[in-house]
C-alpha atoms as a PDB file:
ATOM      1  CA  UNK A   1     -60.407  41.013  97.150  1.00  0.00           C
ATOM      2  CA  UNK A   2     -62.622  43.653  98.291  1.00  0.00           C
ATOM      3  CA  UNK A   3     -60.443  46.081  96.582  1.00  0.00           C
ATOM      4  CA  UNK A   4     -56.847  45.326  97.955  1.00  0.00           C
ATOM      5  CA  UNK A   5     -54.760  43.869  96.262  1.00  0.00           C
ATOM      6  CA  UNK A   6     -53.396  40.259  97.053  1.00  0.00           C
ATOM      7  CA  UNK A   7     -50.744  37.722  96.240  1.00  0.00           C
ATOM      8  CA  UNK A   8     -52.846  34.447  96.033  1.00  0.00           C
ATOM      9  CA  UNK A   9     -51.221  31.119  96.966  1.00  0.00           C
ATOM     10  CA  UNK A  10     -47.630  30.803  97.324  1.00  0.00           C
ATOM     11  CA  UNK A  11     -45.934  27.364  97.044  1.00  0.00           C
ATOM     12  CA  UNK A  12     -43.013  26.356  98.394  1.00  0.00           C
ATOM     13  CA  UNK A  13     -40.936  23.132  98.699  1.00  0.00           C
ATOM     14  CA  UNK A  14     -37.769  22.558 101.561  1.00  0.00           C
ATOM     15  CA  UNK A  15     -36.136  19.310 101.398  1.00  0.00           C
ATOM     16  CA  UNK A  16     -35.066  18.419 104.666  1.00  0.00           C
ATOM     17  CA  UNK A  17     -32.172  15.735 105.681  1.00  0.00           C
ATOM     18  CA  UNK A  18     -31.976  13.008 108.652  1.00  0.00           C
ATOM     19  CA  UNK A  19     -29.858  15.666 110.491  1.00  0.00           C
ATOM     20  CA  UNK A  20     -32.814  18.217 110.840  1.00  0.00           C
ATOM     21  CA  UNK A  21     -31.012  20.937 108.644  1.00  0.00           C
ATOM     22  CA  UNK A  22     -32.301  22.403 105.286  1.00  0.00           C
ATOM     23  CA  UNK A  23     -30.528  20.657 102.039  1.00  0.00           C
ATOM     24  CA  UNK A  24     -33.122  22.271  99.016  1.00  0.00           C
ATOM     25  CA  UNK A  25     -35.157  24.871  99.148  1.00  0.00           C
ATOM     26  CA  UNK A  26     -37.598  26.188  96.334  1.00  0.00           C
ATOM     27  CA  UNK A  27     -38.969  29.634  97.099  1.00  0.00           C
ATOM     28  CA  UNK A  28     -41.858  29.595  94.959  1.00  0.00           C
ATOM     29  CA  UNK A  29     -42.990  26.895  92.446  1.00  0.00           C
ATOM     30  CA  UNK A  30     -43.700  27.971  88.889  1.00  0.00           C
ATOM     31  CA  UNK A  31     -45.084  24.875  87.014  1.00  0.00           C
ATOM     32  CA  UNK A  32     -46.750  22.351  89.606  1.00  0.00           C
ATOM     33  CA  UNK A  33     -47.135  20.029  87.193  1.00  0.00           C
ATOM     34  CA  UNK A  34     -43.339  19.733  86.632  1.00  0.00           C
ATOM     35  CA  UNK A  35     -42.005  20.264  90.054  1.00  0.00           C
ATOM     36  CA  UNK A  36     -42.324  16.585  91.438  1.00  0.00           C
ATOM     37  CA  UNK A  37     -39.838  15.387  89.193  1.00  0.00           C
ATOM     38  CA  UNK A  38     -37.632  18.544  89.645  1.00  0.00           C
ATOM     39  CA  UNK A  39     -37.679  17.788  93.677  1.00  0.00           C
ATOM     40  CA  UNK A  40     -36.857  13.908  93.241  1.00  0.00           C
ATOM     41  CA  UNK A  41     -34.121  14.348  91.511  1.00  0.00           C
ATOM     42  CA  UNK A  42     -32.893  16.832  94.047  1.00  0.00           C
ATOM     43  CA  UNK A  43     -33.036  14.027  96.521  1.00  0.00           C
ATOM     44  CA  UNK A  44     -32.203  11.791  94.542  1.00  0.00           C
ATOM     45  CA  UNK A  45     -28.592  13.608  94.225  1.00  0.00           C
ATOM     46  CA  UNK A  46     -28.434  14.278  97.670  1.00  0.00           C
ATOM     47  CA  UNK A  47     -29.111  11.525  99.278  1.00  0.00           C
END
């Protein structure tokens, strides 16, 4: 972008319980397509 260089769009998922605190957290998401199922089986097992 006008010469510098730039990191684009970042996604991120955090799963967050009833208490407030953080239970999963996924830094960056590779395949969007996949990652729905990949986060509801997260809460799935945690909750």
């Amino acid at each position: 972008m006008y010469g510098k260089a730039v990191e684009g769009t970042i996604r991120s998922t955090v799963v967050i319980g009833p208490d407030g605190m953080v239970k999963k957290h996924w830094p960056k998401v590779k395949n969007a397509a996949s990652h729905p199922k990949e986060v509801l089986d997260a809460v799935m097992s945690i909750f």
